[in-house]
Every structure is written in C-alpha cells, then in structure tokens.
C-alpha atoms as a PDB file:
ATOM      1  CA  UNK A   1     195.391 133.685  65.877  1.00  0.00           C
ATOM      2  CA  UNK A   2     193.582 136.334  68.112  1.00  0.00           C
ATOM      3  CA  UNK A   3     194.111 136.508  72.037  1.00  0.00           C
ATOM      4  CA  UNK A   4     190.682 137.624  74.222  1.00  0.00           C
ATOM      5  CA  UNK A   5     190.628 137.900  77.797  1.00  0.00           C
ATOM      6  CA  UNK A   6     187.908 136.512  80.083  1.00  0.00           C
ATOM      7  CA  UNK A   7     187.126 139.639  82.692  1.00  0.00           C
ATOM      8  CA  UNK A   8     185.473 138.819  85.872  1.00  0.00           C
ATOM      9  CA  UNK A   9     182.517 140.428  86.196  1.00  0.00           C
ATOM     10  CA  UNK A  10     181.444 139.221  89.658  1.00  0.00           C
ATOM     11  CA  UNK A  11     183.159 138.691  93.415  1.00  0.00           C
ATOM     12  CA  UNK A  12     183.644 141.523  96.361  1.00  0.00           C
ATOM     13  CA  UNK A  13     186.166 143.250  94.866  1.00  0.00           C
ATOM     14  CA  UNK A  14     184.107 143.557  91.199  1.00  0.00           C
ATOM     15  CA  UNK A  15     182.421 147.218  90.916  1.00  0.00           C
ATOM     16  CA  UNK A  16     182.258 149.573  87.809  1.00  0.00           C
ATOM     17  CA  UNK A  17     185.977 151.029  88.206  1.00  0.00           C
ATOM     18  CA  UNK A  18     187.023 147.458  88.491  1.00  0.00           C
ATOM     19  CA  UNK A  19     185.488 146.733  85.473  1.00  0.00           C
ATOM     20  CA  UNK A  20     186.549 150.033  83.403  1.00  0.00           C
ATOM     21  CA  UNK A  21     190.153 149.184  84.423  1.00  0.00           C
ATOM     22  CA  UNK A  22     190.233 145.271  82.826  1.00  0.00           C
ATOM     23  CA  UNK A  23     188.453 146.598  80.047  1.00  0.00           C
ATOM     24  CA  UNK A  24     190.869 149.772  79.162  1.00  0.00           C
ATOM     25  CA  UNK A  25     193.689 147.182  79.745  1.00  0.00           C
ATOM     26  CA  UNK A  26     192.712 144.677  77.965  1.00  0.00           C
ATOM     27  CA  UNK A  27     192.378 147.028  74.711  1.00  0.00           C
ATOM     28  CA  UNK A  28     194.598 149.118  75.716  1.00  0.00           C
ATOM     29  CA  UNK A  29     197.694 146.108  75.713  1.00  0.00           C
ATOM     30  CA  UNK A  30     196.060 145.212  72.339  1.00  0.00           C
ATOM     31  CA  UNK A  31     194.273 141.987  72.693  1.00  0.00           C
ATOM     32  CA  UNK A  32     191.240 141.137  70.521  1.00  0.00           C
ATOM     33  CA  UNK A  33     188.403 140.156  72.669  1.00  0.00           C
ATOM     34  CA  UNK A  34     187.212 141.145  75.787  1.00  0.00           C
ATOM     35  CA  UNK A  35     184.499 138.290  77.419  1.00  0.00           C
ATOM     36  CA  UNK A  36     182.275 138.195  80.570  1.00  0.00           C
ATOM     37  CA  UNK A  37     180.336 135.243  82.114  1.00  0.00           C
ATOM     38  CA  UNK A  38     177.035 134.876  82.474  1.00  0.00           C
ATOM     39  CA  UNK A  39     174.723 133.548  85.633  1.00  0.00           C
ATOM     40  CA  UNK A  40     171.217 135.184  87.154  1.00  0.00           C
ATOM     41  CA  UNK A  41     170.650 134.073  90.193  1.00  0.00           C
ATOM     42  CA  UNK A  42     173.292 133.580  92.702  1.00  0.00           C
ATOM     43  CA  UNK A  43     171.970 130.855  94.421  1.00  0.00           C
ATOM     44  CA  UNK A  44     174.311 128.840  96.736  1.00  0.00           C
ATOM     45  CA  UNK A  45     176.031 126.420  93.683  1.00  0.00           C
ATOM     46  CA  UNK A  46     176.532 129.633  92.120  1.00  0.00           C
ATOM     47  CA  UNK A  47     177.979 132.039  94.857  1.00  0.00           C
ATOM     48  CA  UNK A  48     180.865 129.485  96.042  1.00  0.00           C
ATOM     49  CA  UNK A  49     182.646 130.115  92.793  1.00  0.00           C
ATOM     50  CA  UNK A  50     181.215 133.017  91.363  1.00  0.00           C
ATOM     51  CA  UNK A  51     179.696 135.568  94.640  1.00  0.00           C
ATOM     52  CA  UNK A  52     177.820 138.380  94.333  1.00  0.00           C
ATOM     53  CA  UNK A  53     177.921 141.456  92.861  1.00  0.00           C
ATOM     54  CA  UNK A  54     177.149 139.672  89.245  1.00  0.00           C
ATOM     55  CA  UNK A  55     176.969 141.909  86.704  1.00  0.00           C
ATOM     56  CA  UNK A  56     174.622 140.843  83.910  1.00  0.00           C
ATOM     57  CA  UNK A  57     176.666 139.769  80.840  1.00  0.00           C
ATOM     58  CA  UNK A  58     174.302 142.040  78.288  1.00  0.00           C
ATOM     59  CA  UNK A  59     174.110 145.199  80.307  1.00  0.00           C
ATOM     60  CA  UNK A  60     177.821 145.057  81.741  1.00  0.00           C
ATOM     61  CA  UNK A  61     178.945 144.612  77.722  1.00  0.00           C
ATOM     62  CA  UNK A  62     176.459 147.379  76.700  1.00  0.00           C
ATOM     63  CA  UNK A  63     178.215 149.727  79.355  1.00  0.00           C
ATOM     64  CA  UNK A  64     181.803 148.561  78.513  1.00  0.00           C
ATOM     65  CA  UNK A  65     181.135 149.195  74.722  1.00  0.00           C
ATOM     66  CA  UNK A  66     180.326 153.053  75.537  1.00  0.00           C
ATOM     67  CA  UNK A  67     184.323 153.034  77.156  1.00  0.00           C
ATOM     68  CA  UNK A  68     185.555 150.847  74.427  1.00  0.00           C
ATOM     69  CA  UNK A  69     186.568 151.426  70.678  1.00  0.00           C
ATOM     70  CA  UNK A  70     187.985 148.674  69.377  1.00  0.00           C
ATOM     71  CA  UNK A  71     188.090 145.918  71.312  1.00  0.00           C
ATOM     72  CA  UNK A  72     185.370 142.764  70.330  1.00  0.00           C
ATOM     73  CA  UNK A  73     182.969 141.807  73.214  1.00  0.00           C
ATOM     74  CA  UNK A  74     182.016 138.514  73.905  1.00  0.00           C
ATOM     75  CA  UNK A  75     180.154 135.906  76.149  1.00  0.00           C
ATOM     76  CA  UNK A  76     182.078 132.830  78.289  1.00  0.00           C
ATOM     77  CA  UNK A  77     179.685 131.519  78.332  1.00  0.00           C
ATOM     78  CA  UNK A  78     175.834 132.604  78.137  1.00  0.00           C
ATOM     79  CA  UNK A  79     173.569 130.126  79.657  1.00  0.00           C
ATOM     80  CA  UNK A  80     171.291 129.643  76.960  1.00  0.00           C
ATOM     81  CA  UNK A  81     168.320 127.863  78.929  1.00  0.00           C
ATOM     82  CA  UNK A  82     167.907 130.906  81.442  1.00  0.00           C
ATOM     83  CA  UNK A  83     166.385 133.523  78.799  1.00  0.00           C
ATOM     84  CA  UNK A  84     164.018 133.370  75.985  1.00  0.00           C
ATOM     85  CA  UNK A  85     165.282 132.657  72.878  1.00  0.00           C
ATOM     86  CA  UNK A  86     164.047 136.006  71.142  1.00  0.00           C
ATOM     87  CA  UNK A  87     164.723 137.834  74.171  1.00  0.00           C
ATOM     88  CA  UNK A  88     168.689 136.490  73.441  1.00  0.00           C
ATOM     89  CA  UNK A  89     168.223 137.164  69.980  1.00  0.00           C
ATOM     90  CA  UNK A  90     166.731 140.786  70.322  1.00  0.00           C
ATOM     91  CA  UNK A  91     169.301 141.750  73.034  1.00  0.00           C
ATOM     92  CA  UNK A  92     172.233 140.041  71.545  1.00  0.00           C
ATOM     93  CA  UNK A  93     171.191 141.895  68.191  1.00  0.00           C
ATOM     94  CA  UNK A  94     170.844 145.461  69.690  1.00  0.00           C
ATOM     95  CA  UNK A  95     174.099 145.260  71.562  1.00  0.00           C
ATOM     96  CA  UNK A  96     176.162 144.216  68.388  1.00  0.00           C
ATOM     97  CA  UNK A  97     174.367 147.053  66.659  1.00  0.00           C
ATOM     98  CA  UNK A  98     174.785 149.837  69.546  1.00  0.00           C
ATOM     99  CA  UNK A  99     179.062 148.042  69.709  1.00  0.00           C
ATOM    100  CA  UNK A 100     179.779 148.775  66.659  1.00  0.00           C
ATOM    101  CA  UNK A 101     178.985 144.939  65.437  1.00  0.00           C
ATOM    102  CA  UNK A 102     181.663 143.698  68.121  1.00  0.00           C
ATOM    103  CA  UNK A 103     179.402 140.787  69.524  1.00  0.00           C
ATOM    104  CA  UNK A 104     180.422 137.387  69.964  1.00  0.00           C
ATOM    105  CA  UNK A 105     177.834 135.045  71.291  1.00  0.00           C
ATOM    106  CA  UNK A 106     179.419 132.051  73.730  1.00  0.00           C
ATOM    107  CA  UNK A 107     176.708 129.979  74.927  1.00  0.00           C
ATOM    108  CA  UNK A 108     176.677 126.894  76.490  1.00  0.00           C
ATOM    109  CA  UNK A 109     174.138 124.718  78.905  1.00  0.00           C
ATOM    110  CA  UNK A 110     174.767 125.037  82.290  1.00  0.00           C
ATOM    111  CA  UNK A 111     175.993 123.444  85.452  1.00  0.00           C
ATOM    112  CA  UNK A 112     174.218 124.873  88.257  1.00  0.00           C
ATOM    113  CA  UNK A 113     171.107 122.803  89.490  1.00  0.00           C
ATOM    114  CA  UNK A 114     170.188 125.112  92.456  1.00  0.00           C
ATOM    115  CA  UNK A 115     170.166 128.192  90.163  1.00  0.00           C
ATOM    116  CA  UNK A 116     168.009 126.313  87.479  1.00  0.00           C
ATOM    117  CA  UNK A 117     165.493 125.282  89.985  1.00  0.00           C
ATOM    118  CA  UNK A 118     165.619 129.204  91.112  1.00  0.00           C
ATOM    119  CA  UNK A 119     164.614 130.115  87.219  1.00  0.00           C
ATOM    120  CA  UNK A 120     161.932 127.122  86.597  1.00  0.00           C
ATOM    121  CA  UNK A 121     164.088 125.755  84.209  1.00  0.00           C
ATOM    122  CA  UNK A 122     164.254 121.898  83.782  1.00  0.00           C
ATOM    123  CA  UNK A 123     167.756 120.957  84.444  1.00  0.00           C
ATOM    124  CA  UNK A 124     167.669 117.503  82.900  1.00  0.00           C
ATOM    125  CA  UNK A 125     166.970 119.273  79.499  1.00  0.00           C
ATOM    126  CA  UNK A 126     169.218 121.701  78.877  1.00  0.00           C
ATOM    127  CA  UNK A 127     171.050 119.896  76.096  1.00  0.00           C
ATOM    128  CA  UNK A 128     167.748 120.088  74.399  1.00  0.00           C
ATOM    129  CA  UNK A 129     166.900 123.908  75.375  1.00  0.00           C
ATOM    130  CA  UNK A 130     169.971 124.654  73.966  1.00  0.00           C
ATOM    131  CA  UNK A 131     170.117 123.094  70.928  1.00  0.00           C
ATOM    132  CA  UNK A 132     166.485 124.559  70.476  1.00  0.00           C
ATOM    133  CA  UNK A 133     167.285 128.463  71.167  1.00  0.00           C
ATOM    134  CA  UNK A 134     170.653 127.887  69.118  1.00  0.00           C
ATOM    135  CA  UNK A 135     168.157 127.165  66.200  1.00  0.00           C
ATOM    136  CA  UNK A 136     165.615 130.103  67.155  1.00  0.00           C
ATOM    137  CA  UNK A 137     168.155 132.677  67.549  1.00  0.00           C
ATOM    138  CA  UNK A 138     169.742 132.166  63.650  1.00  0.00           C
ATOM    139  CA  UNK A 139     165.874 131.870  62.847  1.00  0.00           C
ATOM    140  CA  UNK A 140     165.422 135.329  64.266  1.00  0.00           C
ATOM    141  CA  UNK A 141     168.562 136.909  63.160  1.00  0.00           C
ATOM    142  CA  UNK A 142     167.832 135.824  59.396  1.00  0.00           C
ATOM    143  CA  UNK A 143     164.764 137.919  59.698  1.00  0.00           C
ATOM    144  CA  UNK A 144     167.015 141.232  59.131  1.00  0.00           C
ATOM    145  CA  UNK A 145     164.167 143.575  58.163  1.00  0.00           C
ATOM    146  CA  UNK A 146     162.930 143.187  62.118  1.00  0.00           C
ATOM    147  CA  UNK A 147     166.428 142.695  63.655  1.00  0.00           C
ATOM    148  CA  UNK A 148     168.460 144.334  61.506  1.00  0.00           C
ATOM    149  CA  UNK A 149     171.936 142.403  62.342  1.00  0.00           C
ATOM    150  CA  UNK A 150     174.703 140.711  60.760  1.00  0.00           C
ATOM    151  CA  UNK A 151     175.128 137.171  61.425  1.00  0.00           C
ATOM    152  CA  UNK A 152     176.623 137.350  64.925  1.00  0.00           C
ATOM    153  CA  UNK A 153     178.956 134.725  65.320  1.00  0.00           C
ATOM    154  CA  UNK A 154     178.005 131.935  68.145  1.00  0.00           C
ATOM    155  CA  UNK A 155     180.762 129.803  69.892  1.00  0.00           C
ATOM    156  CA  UNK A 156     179.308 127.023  71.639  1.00  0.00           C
ATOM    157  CA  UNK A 157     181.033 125.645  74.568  1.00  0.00           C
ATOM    158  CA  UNK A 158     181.483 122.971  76.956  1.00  0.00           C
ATOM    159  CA  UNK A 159     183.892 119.954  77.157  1.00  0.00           C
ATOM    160  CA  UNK A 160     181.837 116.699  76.277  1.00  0.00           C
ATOM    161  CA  UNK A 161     181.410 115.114  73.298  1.00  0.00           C
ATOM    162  CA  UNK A 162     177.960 116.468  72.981  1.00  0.00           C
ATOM    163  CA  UNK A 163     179.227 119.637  73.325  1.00  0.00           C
ATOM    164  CA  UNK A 164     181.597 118.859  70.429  1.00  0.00           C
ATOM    165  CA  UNK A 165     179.156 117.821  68.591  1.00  0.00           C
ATOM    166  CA  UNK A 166     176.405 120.577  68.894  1.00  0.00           C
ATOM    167  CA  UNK A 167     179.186 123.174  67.893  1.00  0.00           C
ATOM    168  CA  UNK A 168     179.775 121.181  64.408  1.00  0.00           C
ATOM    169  CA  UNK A 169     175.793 121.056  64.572  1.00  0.00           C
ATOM    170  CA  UNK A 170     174.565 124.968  65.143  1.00  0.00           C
ATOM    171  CA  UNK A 171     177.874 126.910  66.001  1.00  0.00           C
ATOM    172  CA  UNK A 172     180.540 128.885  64.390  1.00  0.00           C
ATOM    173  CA  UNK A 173     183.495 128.172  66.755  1.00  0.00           C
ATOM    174  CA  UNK A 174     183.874 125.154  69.362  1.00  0.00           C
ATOM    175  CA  UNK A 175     184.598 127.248  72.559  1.00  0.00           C
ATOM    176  CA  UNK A 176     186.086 124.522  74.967  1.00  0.00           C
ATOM    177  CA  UNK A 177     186.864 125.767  78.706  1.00  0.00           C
ATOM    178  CA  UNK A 178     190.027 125.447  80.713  1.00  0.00           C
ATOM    179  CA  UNK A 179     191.364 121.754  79.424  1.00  0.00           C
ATOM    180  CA  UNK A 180     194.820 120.495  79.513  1.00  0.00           C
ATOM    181  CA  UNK A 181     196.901 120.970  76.738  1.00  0.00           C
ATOM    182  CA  UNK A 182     197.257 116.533  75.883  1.00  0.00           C
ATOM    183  CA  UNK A 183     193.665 117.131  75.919  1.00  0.00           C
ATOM    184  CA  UNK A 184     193.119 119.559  73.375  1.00  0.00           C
ATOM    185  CA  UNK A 185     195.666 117.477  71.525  1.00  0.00           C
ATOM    186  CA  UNK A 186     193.145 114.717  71.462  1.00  0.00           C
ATOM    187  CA  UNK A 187     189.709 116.930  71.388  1.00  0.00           C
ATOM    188  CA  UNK A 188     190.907 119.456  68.037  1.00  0.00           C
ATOM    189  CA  UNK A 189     191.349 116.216  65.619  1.00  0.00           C
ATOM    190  CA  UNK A 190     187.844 115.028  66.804  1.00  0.00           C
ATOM    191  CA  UNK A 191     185.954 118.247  66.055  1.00  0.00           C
ATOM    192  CA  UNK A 192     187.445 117.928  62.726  1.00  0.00           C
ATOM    193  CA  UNK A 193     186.706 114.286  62.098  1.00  0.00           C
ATOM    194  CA  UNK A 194     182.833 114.334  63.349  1.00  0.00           C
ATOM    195  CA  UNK A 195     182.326 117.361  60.705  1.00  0.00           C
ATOM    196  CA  UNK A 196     183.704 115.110  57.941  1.00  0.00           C
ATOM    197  CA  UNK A 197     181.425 112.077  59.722  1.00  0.00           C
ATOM    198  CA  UNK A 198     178.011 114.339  58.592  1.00  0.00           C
ATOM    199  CA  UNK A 199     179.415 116.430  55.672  1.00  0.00           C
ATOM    200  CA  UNK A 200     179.656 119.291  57.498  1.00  0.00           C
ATOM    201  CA  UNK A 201     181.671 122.396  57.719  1.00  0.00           C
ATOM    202  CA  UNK A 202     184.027 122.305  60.575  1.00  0.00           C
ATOM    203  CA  UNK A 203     183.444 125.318  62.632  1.00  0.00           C
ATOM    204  CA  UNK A 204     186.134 127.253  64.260  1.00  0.00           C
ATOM    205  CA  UNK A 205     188.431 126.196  66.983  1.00  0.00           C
ATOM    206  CA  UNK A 206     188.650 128.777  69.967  1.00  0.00           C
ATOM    207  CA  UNK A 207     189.300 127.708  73.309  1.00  0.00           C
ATOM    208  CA  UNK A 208     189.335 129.097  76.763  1.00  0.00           C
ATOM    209  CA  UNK A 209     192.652 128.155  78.675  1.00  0.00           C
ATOM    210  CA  UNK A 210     193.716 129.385  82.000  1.00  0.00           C
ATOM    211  CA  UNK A 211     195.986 132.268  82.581  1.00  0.00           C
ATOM    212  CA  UNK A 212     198.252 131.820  85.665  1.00  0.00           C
ATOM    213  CA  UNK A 213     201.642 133.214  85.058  1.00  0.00           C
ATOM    214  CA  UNK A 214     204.137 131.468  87.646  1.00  0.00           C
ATOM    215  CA  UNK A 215     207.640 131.754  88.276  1.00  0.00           C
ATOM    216  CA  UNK A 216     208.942 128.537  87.954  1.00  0.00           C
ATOM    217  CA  UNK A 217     207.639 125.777  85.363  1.00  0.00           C
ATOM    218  CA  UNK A 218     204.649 123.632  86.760  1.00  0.00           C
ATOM    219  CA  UNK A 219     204.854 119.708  85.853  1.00  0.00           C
ATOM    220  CA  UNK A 220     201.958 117.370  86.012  1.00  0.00           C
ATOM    221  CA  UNK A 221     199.521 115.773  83.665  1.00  0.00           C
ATOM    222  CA  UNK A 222     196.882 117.946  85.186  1.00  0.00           C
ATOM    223  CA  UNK A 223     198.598 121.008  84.039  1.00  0.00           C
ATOM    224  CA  UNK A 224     196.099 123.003  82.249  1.00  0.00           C
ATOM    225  CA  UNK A 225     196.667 125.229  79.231  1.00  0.00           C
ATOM    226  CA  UNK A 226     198.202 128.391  80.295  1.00  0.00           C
ATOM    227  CA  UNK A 227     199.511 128.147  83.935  1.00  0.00           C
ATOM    228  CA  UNK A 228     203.680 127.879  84.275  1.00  0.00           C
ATOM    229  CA  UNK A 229     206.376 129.588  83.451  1.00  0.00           C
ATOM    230  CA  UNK A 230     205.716 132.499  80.710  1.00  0.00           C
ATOM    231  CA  UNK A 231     207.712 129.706  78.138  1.00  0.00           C
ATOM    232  CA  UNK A 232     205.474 127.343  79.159  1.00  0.00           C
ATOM    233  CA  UNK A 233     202.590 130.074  78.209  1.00  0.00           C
ATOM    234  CA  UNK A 234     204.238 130.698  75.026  1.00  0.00           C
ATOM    235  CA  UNK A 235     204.343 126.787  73.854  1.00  0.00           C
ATOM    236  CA  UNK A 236     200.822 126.194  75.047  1.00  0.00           C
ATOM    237  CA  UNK A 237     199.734 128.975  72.727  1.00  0.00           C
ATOM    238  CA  UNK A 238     202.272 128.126  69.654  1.00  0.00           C
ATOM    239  CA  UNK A 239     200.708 124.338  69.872  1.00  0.00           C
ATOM    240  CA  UNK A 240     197.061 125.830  69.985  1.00  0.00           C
ATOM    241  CA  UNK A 241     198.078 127.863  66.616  1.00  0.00           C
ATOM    242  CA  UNK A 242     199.774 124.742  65.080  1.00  0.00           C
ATOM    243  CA  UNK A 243     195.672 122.944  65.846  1.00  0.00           C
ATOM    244  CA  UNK A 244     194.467 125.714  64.086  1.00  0.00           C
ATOM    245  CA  UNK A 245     192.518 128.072  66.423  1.00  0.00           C
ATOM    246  CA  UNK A 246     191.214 130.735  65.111  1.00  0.00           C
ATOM    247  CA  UNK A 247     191.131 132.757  68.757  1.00  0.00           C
ATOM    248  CA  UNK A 248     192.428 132.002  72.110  1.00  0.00           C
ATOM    249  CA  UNK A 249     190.891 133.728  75.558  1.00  0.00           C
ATOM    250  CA  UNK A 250     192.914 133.843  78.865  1.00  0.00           C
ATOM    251  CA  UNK A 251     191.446 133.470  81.916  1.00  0.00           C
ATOM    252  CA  UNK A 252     193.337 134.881  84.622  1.00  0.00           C
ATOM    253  CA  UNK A 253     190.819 133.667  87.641  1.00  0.00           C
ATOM    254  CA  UNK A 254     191.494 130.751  89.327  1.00  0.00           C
ATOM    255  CA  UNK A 255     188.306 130.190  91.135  1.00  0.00           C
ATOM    256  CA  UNK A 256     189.366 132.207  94.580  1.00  0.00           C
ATOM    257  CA  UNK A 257     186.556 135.112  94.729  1.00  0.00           C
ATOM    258  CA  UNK A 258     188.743 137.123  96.717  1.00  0.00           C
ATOM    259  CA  UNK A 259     191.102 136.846  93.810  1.00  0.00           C
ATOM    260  CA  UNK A 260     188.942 139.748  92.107  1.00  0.00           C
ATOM    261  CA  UNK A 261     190.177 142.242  95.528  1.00  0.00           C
ATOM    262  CA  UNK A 262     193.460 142.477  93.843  1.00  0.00           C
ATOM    263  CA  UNK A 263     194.033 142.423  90.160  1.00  0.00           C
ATOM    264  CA  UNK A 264     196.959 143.513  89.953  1.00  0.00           C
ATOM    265  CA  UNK A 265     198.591 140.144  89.565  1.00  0.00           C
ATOM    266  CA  UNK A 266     196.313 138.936  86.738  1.00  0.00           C
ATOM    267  CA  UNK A 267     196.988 142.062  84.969  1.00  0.00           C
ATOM    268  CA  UNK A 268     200.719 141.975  85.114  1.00  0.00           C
ATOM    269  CA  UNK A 269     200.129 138.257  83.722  1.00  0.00           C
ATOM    270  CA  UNK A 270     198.731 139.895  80.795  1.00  0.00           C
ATOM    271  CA  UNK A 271     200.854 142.777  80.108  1.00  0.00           C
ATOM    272  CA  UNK A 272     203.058 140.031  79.872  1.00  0.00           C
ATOM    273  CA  UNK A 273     201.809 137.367  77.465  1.00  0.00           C
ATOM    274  CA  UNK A 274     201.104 140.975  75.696  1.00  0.00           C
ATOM    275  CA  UNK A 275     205.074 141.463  75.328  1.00  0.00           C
ATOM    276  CA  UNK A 276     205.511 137.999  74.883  1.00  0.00           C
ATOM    277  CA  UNK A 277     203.392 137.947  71.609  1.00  0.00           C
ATOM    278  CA  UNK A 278     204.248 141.620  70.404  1.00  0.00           C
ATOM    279  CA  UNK A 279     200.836 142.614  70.653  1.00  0.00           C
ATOM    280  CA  UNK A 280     200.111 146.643  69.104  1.00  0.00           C
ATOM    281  CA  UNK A 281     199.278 148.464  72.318  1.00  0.00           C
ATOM    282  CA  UNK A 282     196.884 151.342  71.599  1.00  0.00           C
ATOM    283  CA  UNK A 283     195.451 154.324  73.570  1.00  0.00           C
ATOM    284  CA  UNK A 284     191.985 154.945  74.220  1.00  0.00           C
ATOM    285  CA  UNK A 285     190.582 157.810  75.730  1.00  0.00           C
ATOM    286  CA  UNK A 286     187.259 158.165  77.812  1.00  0.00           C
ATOM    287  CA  UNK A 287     184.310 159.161  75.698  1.00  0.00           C
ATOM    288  CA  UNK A 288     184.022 163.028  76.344  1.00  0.00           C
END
C-alpha cells in the first residue's frame, strides 16, 4: 500500500518556500505521492476554507516536479467542469511528460456554487460535465501520435453513491475524501459489488483520510480516518490495507487557513506516521 500526502497549496502562510519545504519533506521522509487541490476563482464559498494565495494545481505541480525526483504528483481533487476537456487533457499530458510520467489525475465535480457561477459553469450539471470530460480526456490521450502520453491514471472522487459509481464507470481508482473509518467499512464492499452488478473491472481503492496526530486517543463515531493517537493512525491504516487500497493520502489540514502559518505541526505528524511505517527516507538535492 503506498502513503501520499495532500500539500496545501493555498492560505496566508502558503508561498513558494512553503511549498518547496512540504514537497522536499514529503519525498524526502519517503512517501509516494505528493497531491495539491484544485479551485480558480476564490470567490467567497471558496475563500472561507481555502483563502487566497491559490496556487494553480498544473503550474504549482509543473514547478514542484523541477525540485522533485522521485516523488509521484497528483491532483485532490481537479474540478473537472472548470476547464476544457482537451485543455485538461493537453496540460495533464505535458506535465506527466515534462515529470518524468509522475501524474496522477484526481478529479471530481465540485461543491462551490458561487465559484461556478464566477466561471459560467452550470452547477446543476456537473455530474454530467464530468462524466463527459472523463470520457474526452481517455479519448484524447488514446490519440498518442498528438499527445504522446501513457495512460495517466485518473482517480475519481467524491463520497456519494454516484461518485462510487462513476469511478467503477470511467476511473482507475475510487478516491473517497476524509470519511470515517465504519464508513469506509461499509463504502469498500460496495465499490466492489456495483463492478460485479455491470461486469466490470473494479477499479482501485485509494482514499483520502485526515491526518491529525493527537496525544491522547479520540472516541466518537464521528472520528474520521486518521486523527488520534499515532496507534489509532496505525490501525486506521492496517484496516484500509486489509480493504485492499492500493494508496492512501494524508491530509494534515484541518480546515483552519491560518493552519498553513505554521507547519511545523503537520510535518512532525508526518515524520511520524513515516517512522511508524518504516518508510526509506531519501535525500534530494536542489537541481544545480
């Protein structure tokens, strides 16, 4: 089972050194995937949770592949209604190329109403933009001699059953986002049991869970995967492996922006889960 990170690439305390230091840690502690969110116009839905500066998912994982050697780069989640289709395709394509062929494509439908209004983008059908630019991007992509990629692998998110279901439909991976552990209990057999429904392969299981690393055990039903005590951690992530994901990514913010002033905690948080699961720490050095 690989371990990614979720990086946040917005809030006041996000700027380019910010980012250079989560991504050197990240591979540096040895974890698989580094992944970056993805919104465009920080309209007031938006900017409560996720505030300006926003760096741009493509051009921010473009940058961080230049200080990067080995680590994959992902999206958590692109919002596939805000961009072209074969604008996705050809920029999604050219940064897999220019990484190394490192890409992972999360993409998922949305949430914020404001900041589809502020694109022109009917919110109402998203489900069916989505579905419709999963199906033009592997359209594009097959068309090698003009994009010249491999087949970039596509993890579709989001929580619902249509979610669920669109990943079995046009996805590689099911990419669910901060649940509970009872709930991924309940979700994991369900992915597999609407494949068998339609005869169809059952894509790969790789959720996002949180990461908040806490001194004493936290109790509750509405514990979510990945907050308590670092045993808690540990049994969250050995039931995930026993489901059978494929990858797991942490996500170390908790929704306060001024969370991203001070990493420090988050990044002691992974260091640890990084001992905890003997990950191979390497070095890398600054392009020279």
């Amino acid at each position: 089972m690989k371990i990614g990170v979720n990086v946040p690439n917005f809030g006041p305390g996000t700027n380019p050194a910010a980012l250079l230091t989560w991504a050197r840690t990240v591979e540096g502690l040895g974890f698989d995937l580094l992944m970056v969110s993805d919104h465009v116009a920080i309209t007031p839905d938006v900017a409560v949770r996720y505030p300006a500066p926003f760096y741009e998912p493509f051009t921010t994982l473009a940058w961080l592949a230049a200080h990067t050697e080995r680590v994959r780069l992902g999206t958590t989640v692109l919002i596939a209604p805000y961009r072209h289709p074969l604008l996705t395709a050809r920029m999604a394509a050219n940064l897999d190329a220019l990484s190394g062929h490192r890409l992972v494509l999360g993409v998922g439908i949305g949430w914020a109403q404001q900041e589809f209004a502020a694109l022109d983008v009917p919110f109402e059908q998203r489900g069916r933009l989505t579905d419709d630019h999963l199906r033009r991007l592997r359209t594009a992509w097959a068309d090698t001699a003009d994009y010249g990629t491999r087949r970039i692998p596509l993890w579709v998110g989001g929580n619902s059953d249509a979610g669920l279901r669109r990943a079995v439909r046009l996805g590689d991976a099911w990419h669910p986002l901060r649940p509970t552990t009872p709930w991924l209990c309940e979700a994991a057999p369900r992915l597999r049991a609407y494949a068998d429904e339609h005869a169809l392969p059952v894509p790969a299981f790789a959720p996002r869970i949180a990461l908040r690393l806490t001194p004493e055990p936290v109790a509750g039903p509405q514990r979510l995967a990945g907050e308590g005590s670092i045993e808690q951690i540990a049994a969250d992530l050995a039931r995930l492996r026993l489901l059978g994901a494929d990858t797991v990514v942490l996500d170390p913010y908790h929704g306060d922006p001024e969370q991203t002033r001070d990493p420090g905690p988050a990044l002691e948080a992974l260091a640890a889960v990084a001992d905890l699961l003997h990950l191979a720490p390497t070095r890398t050095e600054p392009p020279s």
